[in-house]
PDB file of N, CA and C in Angstrom:
ATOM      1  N   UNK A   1      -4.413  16.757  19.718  1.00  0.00           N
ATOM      2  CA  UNK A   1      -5.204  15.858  18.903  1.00  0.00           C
ATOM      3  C   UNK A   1      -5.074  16.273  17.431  1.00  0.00           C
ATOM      4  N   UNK A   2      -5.059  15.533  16.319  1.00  0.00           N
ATOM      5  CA  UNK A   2      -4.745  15.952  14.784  1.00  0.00           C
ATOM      6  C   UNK A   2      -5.613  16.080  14.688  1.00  0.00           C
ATOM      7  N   UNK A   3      -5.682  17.235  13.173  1.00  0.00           N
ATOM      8  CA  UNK A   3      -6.931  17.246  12.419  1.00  0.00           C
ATOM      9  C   UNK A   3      -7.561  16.905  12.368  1.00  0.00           C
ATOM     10  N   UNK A   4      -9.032  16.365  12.418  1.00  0.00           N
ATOM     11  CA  UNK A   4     -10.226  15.306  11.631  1.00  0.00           C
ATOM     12  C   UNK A   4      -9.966  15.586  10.240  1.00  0.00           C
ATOM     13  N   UNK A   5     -10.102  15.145   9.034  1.00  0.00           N
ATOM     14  CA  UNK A   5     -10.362  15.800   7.876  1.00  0.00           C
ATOM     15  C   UNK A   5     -12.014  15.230   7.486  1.00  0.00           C
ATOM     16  N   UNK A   6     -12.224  15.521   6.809  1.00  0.00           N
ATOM     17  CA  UNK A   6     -14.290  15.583   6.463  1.00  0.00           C
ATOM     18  C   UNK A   6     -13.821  14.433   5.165  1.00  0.00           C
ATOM     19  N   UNK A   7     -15.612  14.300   5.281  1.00  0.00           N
ATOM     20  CA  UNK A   7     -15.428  12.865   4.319  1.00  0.00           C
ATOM     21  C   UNK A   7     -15.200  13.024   2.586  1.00  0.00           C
ATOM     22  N   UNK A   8     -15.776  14.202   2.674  1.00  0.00           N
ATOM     23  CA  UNK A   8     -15.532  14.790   1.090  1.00  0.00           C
ATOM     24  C   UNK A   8     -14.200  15.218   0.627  1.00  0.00           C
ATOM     25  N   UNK A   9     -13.635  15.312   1.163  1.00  0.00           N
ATOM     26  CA  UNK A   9     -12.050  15.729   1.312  1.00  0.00           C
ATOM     27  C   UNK A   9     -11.112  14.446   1.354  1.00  0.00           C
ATOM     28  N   UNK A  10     -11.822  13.441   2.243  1.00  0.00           N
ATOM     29  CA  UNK A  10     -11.037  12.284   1.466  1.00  0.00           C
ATOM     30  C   UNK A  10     -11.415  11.659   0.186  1.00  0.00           C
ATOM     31  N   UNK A  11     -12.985  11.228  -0.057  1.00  0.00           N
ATOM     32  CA  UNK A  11     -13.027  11.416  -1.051  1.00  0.00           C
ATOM     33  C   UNK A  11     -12.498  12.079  -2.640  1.00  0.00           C
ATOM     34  N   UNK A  12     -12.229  13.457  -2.242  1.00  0.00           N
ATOM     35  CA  UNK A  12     -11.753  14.283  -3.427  1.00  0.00           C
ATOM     36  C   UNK A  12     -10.472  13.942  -3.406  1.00  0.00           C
ATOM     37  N   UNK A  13     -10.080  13.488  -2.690  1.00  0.00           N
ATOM     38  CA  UNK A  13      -7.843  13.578  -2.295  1.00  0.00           C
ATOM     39  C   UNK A  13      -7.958  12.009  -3.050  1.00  0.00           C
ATOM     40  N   UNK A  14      -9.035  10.736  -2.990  1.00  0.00           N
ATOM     41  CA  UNK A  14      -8.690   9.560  -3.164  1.00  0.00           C
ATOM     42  C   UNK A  14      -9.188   9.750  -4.848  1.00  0.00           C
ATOM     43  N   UNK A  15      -9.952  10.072  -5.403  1.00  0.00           N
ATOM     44  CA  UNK A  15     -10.116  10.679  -6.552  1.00  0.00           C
ATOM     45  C   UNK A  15      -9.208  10.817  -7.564  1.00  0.00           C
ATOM     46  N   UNK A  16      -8.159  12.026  -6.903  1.00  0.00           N
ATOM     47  CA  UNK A  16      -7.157  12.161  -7.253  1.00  0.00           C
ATOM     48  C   UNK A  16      -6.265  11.269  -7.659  1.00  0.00           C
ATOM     49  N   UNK A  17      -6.298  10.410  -6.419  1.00  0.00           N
ATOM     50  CA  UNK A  17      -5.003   9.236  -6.773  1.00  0.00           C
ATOM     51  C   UNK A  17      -5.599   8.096  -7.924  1.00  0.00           C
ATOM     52  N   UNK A  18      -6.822   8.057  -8.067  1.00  0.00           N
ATOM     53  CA  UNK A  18      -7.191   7.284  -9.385  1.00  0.00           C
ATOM     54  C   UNK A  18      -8.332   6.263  -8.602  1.00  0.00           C
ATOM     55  N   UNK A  19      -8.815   6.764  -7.752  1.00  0.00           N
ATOM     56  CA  UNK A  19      -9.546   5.810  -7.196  1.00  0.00           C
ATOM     57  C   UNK A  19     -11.234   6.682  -7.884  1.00  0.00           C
ATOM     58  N   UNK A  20     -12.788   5.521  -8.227  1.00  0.00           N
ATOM     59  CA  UNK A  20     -13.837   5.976  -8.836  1.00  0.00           C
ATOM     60  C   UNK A  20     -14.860   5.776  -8.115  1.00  0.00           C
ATOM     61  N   UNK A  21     -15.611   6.634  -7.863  1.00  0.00           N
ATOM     62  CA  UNK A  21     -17.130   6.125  -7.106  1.00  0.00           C
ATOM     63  C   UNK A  21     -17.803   5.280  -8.202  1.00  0.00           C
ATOM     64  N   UNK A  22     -17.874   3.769  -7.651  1.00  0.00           N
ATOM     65  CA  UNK A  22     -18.683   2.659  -7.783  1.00  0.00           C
ATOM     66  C   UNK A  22     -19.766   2.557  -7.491  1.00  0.00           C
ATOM     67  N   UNK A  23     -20.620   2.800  -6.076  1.00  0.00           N
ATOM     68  CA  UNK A  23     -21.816   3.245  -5.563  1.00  0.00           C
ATOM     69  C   UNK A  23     -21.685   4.231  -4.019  1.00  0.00           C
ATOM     70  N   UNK A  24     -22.776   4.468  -3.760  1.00  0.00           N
ATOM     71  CA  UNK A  24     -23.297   5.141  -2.225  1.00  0.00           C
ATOM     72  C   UNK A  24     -24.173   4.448  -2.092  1.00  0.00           C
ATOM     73  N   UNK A  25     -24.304   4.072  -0.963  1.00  0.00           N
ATOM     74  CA  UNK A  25     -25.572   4.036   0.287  1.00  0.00           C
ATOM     75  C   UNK A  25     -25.472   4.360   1.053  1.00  0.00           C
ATOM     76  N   UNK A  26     -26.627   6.311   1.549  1.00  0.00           N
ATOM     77  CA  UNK A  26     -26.487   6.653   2.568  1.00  0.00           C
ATOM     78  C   UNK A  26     -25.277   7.386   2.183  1.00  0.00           C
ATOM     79  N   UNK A  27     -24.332   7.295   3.836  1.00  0.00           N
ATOM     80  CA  UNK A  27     -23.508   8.160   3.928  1.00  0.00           C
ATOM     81  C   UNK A  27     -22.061   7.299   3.429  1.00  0.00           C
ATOM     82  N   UNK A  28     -22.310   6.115   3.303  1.00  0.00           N
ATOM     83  CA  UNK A  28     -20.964   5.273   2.672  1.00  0.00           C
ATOM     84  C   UNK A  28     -21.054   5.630   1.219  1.00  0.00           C
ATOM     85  N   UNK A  29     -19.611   6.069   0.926  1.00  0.00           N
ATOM     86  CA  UNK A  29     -19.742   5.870  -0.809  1.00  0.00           C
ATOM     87  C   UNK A  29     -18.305   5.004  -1.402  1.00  0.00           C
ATOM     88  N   UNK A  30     -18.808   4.379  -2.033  1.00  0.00           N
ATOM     89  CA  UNK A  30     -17.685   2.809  -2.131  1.00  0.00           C
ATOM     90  C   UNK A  30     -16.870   3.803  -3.054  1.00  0.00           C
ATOM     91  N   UNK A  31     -16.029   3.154  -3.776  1.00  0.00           N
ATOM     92  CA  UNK A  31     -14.838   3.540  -4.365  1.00  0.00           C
ATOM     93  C   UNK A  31     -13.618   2.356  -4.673  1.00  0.00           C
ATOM     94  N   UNK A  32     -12.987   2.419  -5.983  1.00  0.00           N
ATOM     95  CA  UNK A  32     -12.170   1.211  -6.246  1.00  0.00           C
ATOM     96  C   UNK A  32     -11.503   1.755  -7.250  1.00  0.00           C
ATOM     97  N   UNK A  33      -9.958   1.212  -7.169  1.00  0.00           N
ATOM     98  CA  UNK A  33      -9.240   1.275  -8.242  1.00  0.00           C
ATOM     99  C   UNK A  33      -8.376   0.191  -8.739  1.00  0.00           C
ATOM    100  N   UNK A  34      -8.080   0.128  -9.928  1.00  0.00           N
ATOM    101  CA  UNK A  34      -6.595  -1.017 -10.149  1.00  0.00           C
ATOM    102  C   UNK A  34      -5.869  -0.756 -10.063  1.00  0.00           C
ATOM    103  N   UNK A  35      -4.702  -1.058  -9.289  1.00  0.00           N
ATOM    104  CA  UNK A  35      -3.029  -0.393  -9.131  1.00  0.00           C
ATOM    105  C   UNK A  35      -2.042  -1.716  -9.590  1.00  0.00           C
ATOM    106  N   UNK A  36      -1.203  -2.031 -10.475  1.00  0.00           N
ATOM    107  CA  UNK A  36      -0.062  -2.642 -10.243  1.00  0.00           C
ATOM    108  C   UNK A  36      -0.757  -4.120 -10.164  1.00  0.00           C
ATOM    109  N   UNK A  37      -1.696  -4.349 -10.925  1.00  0.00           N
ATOM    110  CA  UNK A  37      -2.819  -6.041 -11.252  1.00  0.00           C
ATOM    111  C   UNK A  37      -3.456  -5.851  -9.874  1.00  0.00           C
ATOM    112  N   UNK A  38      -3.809  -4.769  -8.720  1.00  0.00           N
ATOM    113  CA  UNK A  38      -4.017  -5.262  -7.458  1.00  0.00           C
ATOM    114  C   UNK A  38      -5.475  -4.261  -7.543  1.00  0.00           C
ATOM    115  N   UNK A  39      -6.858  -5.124  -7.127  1.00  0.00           N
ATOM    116  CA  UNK A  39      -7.822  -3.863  -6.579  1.00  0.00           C
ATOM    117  C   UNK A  39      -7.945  -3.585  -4.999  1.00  0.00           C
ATOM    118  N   UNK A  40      -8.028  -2.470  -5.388  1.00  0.00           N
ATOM    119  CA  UNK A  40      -8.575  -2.151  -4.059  1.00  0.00           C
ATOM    120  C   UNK A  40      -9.864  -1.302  -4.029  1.00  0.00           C
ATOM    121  N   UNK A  41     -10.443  -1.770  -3.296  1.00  0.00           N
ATOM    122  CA  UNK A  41     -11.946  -1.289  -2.602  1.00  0.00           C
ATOM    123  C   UNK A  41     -11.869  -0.560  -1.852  1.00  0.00           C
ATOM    124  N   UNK A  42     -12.455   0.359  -1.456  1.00  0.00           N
ATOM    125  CA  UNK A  42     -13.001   1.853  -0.334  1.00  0.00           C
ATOM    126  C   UNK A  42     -14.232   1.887   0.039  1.00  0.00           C
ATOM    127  N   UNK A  43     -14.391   1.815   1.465  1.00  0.00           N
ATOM    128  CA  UNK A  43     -15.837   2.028   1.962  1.00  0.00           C
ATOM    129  C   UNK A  43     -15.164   3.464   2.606  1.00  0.00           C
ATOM    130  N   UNK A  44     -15.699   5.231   1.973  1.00  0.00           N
ATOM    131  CA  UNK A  44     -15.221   6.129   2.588  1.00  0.00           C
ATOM    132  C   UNK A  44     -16.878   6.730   2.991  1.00  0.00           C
ATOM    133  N   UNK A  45     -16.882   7.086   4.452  1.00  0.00           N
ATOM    134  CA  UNK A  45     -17.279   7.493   4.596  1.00  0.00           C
ATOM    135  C   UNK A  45     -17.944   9.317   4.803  1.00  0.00           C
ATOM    136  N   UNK A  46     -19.431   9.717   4.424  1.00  0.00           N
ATOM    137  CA  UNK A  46     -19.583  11.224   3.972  1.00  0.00           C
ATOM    138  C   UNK A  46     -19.738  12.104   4.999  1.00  0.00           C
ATOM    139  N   UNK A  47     -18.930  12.179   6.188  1.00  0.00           N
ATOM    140  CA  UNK A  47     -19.162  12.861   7.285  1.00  0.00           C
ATOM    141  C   UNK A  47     -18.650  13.903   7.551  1.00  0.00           C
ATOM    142  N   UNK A  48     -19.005  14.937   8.348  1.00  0.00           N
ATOM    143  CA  UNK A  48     -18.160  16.443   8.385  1.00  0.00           C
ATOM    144  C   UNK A  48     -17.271  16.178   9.015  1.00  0.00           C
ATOM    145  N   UNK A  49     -16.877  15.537   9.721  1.00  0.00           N
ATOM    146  CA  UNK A  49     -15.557  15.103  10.614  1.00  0.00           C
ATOM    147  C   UNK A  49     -15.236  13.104  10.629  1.00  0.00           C
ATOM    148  N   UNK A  50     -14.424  12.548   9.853  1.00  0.00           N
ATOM    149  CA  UNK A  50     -14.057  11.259   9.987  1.00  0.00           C
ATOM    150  C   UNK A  50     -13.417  10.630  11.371  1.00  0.00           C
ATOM    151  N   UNK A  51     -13.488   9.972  11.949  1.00  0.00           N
ATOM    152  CA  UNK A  51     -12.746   9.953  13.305  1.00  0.00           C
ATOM    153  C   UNK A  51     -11.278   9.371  13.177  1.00  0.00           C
ATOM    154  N   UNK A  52     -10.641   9.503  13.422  1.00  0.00           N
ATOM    155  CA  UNK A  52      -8.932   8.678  13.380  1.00  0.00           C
ATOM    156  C   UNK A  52      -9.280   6.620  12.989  1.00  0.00           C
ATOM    157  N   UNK A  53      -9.872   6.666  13.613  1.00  0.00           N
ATOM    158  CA  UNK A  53      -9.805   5.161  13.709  1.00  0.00           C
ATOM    159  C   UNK A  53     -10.468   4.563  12.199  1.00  0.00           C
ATOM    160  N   UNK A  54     -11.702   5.760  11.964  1.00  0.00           N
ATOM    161  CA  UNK A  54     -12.111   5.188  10.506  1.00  0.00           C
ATOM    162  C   UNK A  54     -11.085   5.830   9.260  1.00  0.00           C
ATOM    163  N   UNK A  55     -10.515   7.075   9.388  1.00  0.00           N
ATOM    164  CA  UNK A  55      -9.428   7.516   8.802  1.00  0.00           C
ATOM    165  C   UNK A  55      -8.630   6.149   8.107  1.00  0.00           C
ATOM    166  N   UNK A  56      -7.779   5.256   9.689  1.00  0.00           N
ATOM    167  CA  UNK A  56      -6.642   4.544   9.148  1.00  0.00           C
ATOM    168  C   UNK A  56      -7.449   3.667   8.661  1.00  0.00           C
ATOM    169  N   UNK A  57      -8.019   3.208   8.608  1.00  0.00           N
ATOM    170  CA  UNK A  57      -9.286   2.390   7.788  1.00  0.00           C
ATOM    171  C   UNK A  57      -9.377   2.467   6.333  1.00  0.00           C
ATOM    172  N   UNK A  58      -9.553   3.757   6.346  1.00  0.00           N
ATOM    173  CA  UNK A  58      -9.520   4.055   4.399  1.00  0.00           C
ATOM    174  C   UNK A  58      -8.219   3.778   4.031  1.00  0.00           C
ATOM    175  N   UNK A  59      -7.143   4.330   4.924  1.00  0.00           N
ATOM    176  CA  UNK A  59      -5.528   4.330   4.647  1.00  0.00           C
ATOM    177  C   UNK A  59      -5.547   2.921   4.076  1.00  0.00           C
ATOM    178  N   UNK A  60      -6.120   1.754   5.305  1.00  0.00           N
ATOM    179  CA  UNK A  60      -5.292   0.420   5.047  1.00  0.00           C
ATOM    180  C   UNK A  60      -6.004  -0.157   3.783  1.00  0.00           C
ATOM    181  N   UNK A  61      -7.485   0.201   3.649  1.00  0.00           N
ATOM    182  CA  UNK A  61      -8.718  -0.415   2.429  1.00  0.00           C
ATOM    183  C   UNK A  61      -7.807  -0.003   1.382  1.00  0.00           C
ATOM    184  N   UNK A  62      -7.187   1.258   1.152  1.00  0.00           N
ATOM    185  CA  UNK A  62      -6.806   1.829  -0.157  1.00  0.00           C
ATOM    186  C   UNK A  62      -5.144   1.100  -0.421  1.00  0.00           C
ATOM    187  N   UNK A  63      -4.545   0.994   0.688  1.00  0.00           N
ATOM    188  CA  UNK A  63      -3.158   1.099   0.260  1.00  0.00           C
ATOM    189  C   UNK A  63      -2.416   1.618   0.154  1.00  0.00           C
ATOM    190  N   UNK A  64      -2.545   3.177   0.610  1.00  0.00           N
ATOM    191  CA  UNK A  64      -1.530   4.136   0.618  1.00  0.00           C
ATOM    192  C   UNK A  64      -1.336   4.825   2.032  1.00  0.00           C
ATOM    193  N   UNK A  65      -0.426   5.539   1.975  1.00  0.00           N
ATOM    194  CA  UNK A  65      -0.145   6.434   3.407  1.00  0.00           C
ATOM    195  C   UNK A  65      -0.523   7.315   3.427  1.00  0.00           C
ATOM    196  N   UNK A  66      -0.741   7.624   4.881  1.00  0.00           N
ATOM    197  CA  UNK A  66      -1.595   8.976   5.093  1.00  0.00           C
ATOM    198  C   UNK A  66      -0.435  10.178   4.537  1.00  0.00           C
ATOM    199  N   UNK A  67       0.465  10.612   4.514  1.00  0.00           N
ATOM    200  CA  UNK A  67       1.035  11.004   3.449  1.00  0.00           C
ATOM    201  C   UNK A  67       0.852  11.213   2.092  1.00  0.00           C
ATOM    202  N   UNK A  68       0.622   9.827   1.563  1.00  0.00           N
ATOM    203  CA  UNK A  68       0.187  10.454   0.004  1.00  0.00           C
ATOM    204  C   UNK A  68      -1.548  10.998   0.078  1.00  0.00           C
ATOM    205  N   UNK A  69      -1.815  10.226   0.789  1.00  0.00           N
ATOM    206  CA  UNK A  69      -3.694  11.040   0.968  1.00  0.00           C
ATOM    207  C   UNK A  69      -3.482  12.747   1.327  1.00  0.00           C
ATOM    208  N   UNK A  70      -2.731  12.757   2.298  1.00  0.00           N
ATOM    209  CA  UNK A  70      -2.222  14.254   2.566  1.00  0.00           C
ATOM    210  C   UNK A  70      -1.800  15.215   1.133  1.00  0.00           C
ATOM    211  N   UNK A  71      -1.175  14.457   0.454  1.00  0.00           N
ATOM    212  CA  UNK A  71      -0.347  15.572  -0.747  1.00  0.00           C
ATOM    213  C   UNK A  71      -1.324  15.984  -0.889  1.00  0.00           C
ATOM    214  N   UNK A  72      -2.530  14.713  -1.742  1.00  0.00           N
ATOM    215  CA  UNK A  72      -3.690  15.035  -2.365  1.00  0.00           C
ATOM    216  C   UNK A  72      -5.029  15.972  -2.139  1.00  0.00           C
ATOM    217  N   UNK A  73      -4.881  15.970  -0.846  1.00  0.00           N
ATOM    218  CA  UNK A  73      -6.415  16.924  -0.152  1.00  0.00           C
ATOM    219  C   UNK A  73      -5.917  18.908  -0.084  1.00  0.00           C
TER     220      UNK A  73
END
């Protein structure tokens, strides 16, 4: 089974790539950036362990590969 990675860790890795906390509620904390005229929105969630399924979730909300999220964390 892969890693889990924690929610702060994606957070900090999506950060990186230029993405900004917009708001939180709770344990969701939104996030958005402009890339290339295109936004994208992030609902990442603040949990000690993310599950795979909400993982590819952020992958597909953001637009990038779990790869470049990887360089970043």
């Amino acid at each position: 089974m892969p890693k889990l990675h924690s929610g702060k860790k994606i957070v900090k890795a999506l950060k990186r790539i230029g993405f900004e906390t917009v708001s939180q509620k709770g344990s969701q904390i939104k996030m958005r950036r402009i890339f290339k005229g295109n936004v994208y929105t992030v609902i990442a969630p603040d949990h000690k362990e993310v599950a795979l399924g909400t993982f590819q979730s952020v992958l597909k909300q953001a637009g990038i590969t779990k790869e470049e999220l990887e360089e970043n964390i």
